[in-house]
PDB file of N, CA and C in Angstrom:
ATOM      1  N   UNK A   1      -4.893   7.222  33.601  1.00  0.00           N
ATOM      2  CA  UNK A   1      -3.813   6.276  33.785  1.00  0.00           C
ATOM      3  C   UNK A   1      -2.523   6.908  33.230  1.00  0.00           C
ATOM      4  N   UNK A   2      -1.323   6.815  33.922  1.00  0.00           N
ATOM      5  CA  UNK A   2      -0.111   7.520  33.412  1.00  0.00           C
ATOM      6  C   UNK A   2       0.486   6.349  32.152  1.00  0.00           C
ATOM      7  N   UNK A   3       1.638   7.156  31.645  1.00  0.00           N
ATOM      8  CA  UNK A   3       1.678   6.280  30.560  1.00  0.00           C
ATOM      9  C   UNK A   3       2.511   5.083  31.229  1.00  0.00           C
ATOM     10  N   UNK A   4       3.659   5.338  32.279  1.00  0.00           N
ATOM     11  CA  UNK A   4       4.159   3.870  32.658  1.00  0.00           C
ATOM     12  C   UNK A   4       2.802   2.807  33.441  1.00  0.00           C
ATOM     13  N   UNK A   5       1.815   3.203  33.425  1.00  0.00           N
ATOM     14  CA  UNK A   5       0.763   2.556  33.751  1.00  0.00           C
ATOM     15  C   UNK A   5       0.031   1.500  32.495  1.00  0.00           C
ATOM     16  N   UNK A   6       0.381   2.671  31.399  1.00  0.00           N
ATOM     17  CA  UNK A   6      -0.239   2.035  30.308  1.00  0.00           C
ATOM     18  C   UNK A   6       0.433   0.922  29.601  1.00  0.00           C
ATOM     19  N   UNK A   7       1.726   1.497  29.627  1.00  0.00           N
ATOM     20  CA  UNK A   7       2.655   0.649  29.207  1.00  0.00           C
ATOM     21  C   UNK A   7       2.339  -0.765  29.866  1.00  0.00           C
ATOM     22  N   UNK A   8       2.191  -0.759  31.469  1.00  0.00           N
ATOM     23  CA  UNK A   8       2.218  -2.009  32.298  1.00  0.00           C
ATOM     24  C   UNK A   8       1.385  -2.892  32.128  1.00  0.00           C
ATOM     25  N   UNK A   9      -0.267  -1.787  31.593  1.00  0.00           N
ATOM     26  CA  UNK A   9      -1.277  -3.185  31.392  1.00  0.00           C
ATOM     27  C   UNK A   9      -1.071  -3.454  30.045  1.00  0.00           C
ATOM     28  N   UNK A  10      -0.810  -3.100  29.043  1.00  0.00           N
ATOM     29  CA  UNK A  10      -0.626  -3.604  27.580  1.00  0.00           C
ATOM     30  C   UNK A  10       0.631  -4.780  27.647  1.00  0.00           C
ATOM     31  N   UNK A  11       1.786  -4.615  28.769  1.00  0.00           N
ATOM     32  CA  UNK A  11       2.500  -5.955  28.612  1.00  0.00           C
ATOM     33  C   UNK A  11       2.120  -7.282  29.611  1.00  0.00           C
ATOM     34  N   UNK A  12       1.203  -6.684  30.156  1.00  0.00           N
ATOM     35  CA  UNK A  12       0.368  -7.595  31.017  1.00  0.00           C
ATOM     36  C   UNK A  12      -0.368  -8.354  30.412  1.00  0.00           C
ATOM     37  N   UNK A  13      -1.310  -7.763  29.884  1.00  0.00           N
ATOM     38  CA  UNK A  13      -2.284  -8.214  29.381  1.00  0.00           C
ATOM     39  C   UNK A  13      -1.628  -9.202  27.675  1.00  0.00           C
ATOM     40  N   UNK A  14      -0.696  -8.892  26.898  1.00  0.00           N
ATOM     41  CA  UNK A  14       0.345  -9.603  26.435  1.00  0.00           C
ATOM     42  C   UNK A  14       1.257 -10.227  26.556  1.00  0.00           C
ATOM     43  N   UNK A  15       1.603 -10.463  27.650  1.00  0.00           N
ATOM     44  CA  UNK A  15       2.867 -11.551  27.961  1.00  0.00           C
ATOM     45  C   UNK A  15       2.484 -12.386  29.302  1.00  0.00           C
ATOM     46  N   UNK A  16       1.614 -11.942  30.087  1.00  0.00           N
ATOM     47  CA  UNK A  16       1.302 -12.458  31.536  1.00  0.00           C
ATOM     48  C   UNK A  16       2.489 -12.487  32.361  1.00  0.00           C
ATOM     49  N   UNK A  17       3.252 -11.672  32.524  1.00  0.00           N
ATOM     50  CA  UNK A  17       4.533 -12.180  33.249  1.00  0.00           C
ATOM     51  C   UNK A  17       4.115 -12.373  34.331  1.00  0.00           C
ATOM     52  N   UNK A  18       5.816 -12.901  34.867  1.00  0.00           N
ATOM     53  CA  UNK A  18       5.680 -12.976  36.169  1.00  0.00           C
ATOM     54  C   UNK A  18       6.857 -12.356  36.725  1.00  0.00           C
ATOM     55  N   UNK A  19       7.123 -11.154  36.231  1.00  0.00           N
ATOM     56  CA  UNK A  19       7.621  -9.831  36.977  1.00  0.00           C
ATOM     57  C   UNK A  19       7.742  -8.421  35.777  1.00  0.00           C
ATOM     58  N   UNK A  20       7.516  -7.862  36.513  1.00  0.00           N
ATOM     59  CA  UNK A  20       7.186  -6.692  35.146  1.00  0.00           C
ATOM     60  C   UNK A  20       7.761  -5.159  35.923  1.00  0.00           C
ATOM     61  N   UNK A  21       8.723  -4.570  35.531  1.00  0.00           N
ATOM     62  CA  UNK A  21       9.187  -3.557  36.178  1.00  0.00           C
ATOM     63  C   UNK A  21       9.072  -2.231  34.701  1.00  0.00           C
ATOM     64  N   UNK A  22       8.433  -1.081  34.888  1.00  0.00           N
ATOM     65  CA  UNK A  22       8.277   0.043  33.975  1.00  0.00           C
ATOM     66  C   UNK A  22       8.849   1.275  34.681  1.00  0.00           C
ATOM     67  N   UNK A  23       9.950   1.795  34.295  1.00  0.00           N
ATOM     68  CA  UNK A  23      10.468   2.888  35.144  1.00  0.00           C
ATOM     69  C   UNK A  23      10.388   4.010  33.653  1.00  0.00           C
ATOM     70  N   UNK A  24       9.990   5.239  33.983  1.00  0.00           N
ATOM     71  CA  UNK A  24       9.969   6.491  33.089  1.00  0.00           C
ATOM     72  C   UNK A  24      10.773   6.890  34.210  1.00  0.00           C
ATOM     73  N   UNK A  25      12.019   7.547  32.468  1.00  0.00           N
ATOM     74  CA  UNK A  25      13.249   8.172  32.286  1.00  0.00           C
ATOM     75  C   UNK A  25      13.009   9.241  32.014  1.00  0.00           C
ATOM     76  N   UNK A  26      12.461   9.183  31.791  1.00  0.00           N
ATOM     77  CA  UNK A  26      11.749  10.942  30.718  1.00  0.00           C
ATOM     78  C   UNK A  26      12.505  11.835  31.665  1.00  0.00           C
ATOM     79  N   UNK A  27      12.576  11.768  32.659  1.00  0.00           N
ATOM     80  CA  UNK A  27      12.987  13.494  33.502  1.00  0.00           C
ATOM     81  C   UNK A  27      14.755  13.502  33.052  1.00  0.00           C
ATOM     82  N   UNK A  28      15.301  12.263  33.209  1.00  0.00           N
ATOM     83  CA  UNK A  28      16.809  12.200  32.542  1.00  0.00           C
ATOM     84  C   UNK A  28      17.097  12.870  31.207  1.00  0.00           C
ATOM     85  N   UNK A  29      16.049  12.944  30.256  1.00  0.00           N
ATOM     86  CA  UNK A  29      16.438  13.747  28.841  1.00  0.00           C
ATOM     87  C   UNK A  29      15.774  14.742  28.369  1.00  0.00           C
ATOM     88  N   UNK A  30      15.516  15.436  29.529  1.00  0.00           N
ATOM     89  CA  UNK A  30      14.974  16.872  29.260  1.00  0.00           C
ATOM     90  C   UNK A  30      15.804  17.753  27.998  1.00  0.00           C
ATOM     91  N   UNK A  31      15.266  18.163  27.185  1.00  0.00           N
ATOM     92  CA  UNK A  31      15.752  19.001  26.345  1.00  0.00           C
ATOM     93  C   UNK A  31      16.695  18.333  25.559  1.00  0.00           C
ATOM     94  N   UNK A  32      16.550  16.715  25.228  1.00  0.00           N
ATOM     95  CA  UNK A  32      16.874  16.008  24.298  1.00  0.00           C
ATOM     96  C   UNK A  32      16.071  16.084  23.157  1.00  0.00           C
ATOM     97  N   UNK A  33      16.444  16.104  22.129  1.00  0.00           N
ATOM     98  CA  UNK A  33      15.361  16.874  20.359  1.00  0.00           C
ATOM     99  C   UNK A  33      14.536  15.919  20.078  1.00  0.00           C
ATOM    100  N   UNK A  34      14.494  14.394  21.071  1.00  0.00           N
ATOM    101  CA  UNK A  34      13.779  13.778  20.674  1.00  0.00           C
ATOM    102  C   UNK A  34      12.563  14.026  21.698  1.00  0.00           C
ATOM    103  N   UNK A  35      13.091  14.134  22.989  1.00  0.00           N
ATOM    104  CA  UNK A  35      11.949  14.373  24.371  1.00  0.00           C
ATOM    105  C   UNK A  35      11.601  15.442  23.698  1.00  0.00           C
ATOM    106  N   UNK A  36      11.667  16.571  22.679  1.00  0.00           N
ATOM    107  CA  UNK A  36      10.500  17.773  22.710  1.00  0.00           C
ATOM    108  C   UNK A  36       9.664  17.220  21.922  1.00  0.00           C
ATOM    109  N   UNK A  37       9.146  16.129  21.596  1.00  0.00           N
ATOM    110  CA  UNK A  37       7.649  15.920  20.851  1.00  0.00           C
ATOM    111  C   UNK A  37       6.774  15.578  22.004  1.00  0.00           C
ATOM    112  N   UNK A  38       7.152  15.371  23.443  1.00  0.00           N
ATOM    113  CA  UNK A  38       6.401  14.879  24.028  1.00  0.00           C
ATOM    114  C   UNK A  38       6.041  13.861  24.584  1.00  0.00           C
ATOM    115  N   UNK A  39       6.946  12.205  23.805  1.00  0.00           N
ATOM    116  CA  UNK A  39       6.942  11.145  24.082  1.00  0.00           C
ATOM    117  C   UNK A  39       8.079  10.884  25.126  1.00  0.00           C
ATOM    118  N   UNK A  40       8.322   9.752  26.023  1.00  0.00           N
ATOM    119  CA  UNK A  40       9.045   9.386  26.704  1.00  0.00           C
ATOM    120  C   UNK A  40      10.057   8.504  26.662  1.00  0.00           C
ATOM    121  N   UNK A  41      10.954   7.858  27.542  1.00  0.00           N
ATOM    122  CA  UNK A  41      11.625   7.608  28.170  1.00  0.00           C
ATOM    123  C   UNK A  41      11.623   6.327  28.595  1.00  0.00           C
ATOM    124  N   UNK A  42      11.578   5.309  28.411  1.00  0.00           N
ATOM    125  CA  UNK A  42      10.876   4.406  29.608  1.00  0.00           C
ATOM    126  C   UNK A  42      12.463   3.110  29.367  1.00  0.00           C
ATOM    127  N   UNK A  43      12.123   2.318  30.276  1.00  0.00           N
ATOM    128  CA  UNK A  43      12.915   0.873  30.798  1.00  0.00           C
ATOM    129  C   UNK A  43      12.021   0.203  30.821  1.00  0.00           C
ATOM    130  N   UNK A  44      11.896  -1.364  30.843  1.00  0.00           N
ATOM    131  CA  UNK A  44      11.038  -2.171  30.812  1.00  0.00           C
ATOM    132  C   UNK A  44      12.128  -3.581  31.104  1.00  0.00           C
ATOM    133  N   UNK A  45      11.905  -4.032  32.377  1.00  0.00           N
ATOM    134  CA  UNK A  45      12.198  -5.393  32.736  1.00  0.00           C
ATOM    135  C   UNK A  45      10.813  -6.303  32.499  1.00  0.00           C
ATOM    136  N   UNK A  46      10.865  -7.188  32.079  1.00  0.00           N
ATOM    137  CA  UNK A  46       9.941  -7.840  31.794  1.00  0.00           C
ATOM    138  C   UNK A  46      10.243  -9.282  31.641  1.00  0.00           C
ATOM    139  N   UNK A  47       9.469 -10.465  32.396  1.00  0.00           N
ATOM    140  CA  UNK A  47       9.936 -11.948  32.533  1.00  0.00           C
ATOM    141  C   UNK A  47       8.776 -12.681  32.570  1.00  0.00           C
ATOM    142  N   UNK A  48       8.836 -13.708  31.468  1.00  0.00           N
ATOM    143  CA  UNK A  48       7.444 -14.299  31.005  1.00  0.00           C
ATOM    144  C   UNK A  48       7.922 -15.801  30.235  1.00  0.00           C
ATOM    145  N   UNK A  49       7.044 -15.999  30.360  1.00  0.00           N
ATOM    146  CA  UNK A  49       7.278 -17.755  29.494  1.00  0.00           C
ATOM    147  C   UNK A  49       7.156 -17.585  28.273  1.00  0.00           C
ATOM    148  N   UNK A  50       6.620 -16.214  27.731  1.00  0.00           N
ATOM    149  CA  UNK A  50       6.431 -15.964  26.493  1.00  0.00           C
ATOM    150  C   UNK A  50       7.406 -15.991  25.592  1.00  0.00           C
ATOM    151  N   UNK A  51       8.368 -16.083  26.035  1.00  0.00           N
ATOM    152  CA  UNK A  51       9.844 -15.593  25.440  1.00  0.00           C
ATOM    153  C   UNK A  51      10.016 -16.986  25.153  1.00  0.00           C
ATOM    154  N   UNK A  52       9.978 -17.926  25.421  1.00  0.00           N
ATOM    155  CA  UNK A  52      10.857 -19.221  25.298  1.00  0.00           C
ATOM    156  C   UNK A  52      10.696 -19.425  24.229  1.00  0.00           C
ATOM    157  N   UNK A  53      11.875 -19.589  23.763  1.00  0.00           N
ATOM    158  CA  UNK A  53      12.470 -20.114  22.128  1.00  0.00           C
ATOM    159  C   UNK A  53      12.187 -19.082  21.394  1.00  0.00           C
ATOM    160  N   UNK A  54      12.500 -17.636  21.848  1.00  0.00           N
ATOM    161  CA  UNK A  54      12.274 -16.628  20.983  1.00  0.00           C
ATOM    162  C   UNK A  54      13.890 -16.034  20.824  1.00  0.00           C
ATOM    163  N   UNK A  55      14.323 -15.687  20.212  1.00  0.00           N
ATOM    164  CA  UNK A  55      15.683 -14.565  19.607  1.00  0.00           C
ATOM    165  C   UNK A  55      15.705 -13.254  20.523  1.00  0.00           C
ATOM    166  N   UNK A  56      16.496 -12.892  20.919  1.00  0.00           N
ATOM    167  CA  UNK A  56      16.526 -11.488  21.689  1.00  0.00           C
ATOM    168  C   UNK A  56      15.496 -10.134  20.612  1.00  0.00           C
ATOM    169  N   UNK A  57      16.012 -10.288  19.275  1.00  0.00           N
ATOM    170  CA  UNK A  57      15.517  -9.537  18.578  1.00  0.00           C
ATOM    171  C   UNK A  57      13.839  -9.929  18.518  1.00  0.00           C
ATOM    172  N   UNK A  58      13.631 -10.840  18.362  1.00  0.00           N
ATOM    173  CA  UNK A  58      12.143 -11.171  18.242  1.00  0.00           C
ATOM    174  C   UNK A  58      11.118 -11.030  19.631  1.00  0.00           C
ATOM    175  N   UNK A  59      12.085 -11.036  20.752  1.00  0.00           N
ATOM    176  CA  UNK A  59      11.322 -10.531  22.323  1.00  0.00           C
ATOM    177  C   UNK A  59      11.406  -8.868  21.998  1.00  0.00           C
ATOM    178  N   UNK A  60      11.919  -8.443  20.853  1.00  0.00           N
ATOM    179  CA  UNK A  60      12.208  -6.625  21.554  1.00  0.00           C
ATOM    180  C   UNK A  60      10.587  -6.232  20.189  1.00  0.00           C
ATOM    181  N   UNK A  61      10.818  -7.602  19.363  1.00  0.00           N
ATOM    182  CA  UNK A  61       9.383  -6.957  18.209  1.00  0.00           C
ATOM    183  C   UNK A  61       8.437  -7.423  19.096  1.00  0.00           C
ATOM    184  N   UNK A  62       8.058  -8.381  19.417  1.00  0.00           N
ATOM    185  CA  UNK A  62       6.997  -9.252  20.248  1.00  0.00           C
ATOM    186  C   UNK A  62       6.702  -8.051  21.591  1.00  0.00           C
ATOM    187  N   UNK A  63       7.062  -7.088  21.906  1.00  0.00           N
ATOM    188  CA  UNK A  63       6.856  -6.127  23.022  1.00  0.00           C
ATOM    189  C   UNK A  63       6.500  -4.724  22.055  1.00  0.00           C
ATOM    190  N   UNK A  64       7.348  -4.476  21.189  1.00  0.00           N
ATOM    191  CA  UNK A  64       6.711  -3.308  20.280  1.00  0.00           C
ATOM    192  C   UNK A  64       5.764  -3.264  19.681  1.00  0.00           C
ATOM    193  N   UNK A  65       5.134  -4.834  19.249  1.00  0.00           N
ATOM    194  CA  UNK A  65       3.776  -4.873  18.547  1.00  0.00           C
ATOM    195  C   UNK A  65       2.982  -5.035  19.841  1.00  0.00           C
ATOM    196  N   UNK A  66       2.875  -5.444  21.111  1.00  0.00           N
ATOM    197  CA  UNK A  66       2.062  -4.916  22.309  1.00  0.00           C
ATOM    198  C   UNK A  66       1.793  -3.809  22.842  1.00  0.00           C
ATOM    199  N   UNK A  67       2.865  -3.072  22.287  1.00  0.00           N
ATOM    200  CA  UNK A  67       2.686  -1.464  22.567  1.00  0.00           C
ATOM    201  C   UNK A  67       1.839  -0.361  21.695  1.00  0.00           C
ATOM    202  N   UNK A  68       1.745  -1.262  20.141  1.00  0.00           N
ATOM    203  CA  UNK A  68       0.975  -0.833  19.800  1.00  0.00           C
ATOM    204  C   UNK A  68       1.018   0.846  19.212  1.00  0.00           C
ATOM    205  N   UNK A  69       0.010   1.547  18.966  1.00  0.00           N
ATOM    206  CA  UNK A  69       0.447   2.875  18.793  1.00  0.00           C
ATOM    207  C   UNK A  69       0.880   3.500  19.866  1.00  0.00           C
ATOM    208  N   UNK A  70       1.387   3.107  20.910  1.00  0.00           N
ATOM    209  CA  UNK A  70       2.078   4.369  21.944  1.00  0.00           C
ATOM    210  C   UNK A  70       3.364   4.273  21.302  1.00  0.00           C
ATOM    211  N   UNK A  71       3.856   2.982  20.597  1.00  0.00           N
ATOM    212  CA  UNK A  71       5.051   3.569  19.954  1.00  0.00           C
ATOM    213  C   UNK A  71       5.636   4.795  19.335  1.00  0.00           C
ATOM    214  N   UNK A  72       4.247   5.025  18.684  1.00  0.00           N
ATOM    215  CA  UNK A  72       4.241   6.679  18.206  1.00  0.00           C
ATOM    216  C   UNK A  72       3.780   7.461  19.147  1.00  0.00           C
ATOM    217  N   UNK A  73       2.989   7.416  19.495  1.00  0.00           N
ATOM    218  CA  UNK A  73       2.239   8.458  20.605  1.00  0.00           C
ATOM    219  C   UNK A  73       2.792   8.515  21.939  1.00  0.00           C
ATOM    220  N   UNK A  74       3.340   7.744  22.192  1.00  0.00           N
ATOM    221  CA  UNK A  74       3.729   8.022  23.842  1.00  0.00           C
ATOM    222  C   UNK A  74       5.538   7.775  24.236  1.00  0.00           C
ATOM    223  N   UNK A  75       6.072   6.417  23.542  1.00  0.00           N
ATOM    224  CA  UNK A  75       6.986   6.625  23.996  1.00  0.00           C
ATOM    225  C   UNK A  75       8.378   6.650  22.736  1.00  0.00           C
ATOM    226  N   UNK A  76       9.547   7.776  23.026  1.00  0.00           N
ATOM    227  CA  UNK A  76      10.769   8.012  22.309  1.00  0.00           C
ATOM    228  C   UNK A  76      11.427   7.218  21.868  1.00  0.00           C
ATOM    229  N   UNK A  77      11.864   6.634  23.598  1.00  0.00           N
ATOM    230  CA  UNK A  77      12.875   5.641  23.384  1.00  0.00           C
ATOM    231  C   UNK A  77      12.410   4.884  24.715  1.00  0.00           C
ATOM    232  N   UNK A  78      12.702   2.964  24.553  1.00  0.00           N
ATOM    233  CA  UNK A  78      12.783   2.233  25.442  1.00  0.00           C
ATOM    234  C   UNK A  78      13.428   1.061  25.631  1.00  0.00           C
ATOM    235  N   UNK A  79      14.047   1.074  26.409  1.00  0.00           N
ATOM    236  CA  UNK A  79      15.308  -0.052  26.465  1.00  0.00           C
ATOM    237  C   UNK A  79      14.278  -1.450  27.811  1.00  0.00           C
ATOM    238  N   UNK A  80      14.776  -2.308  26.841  1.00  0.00           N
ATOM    239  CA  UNK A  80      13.763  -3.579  27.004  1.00  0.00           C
ATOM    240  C   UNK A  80      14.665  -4.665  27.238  1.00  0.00           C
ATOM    241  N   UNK A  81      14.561  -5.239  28.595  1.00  0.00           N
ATOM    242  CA  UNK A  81      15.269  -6.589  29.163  1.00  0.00           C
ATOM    243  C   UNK A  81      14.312  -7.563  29.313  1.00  0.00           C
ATOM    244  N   UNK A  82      13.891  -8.563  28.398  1.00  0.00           N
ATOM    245  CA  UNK A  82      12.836  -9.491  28.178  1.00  0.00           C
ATOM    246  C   UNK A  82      13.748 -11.043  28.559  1.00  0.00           C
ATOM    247  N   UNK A  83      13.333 -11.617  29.553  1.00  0.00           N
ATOM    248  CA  UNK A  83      13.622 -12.707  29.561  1.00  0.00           C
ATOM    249  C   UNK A  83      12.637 -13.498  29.749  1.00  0.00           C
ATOM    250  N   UNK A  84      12.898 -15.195  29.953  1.00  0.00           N
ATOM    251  CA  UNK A  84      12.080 -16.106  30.353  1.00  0.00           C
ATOM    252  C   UNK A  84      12.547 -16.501  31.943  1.00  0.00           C
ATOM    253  N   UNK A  85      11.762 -16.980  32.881  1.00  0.00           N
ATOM    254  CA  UNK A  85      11.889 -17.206  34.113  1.00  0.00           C
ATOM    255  C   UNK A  85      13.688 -17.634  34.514  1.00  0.00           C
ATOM    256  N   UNK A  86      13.194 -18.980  33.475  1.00  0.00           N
ATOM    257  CA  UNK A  86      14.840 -19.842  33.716  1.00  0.00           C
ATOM    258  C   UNK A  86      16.045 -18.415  33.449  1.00  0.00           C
ATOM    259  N   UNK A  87      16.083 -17.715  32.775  1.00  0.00           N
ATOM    260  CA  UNK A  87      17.333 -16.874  32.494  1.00  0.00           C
ATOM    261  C   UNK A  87      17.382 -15.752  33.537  1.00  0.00           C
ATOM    262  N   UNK A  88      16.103 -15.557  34.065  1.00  0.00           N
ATOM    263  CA  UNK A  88      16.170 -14.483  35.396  1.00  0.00           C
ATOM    264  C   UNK A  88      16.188 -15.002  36.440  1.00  0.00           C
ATOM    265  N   UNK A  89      16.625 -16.718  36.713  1.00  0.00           N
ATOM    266  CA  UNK A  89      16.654 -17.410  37.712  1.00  0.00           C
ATOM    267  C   UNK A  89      15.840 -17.890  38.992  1.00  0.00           C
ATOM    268  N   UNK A  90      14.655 -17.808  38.056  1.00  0.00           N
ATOM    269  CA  UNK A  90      13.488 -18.076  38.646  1.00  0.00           C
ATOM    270  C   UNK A  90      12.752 -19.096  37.835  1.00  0.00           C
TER     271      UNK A  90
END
């Protein structure tokens, strides 16, 4: 399984959304000092009921503790757009 794969079922299987987009960046920061350990890149749209009545800051911990150790092991950096249905207009 690739890692934007992995990424997808660990927020799956934690948030149940109902839209989940994982794009790896990684090829954008080639020979950035952080891309030479090996870890990645990634984006994460993500829209779930899980969020409701949560703080922006507390949807970006509530996704890092689903990720679990790939935080260390797999990915660098990831920029995370967590909403609830109503705010993605659905």
């Amino acid at each position: 399984m690739s890692r934007p794969e992995r990424i997808g079922a660990a927020l799956q299987a934690a948030f149940s959304p109902l839209h989940l987009e994982v794009e790896d960046d990684s090829h954008r920061h080639a020979g950035h000092a952080g891309a030479r350990d090996g870890r990645g890149h990634f984006n994460v749209v993500i829209v779930s009921e899980a969020f409701a009545g949560m703080a922006p800051l507390a949807r970006h911990r509530a996704v890092y503790a689903a990720l679990g150790d790939m935080m260390q092991t797999d990915i660098h950096a990831l920029s995370i757009k967590a909403q609830t249905p109503a705010e993605a207009g659905g």
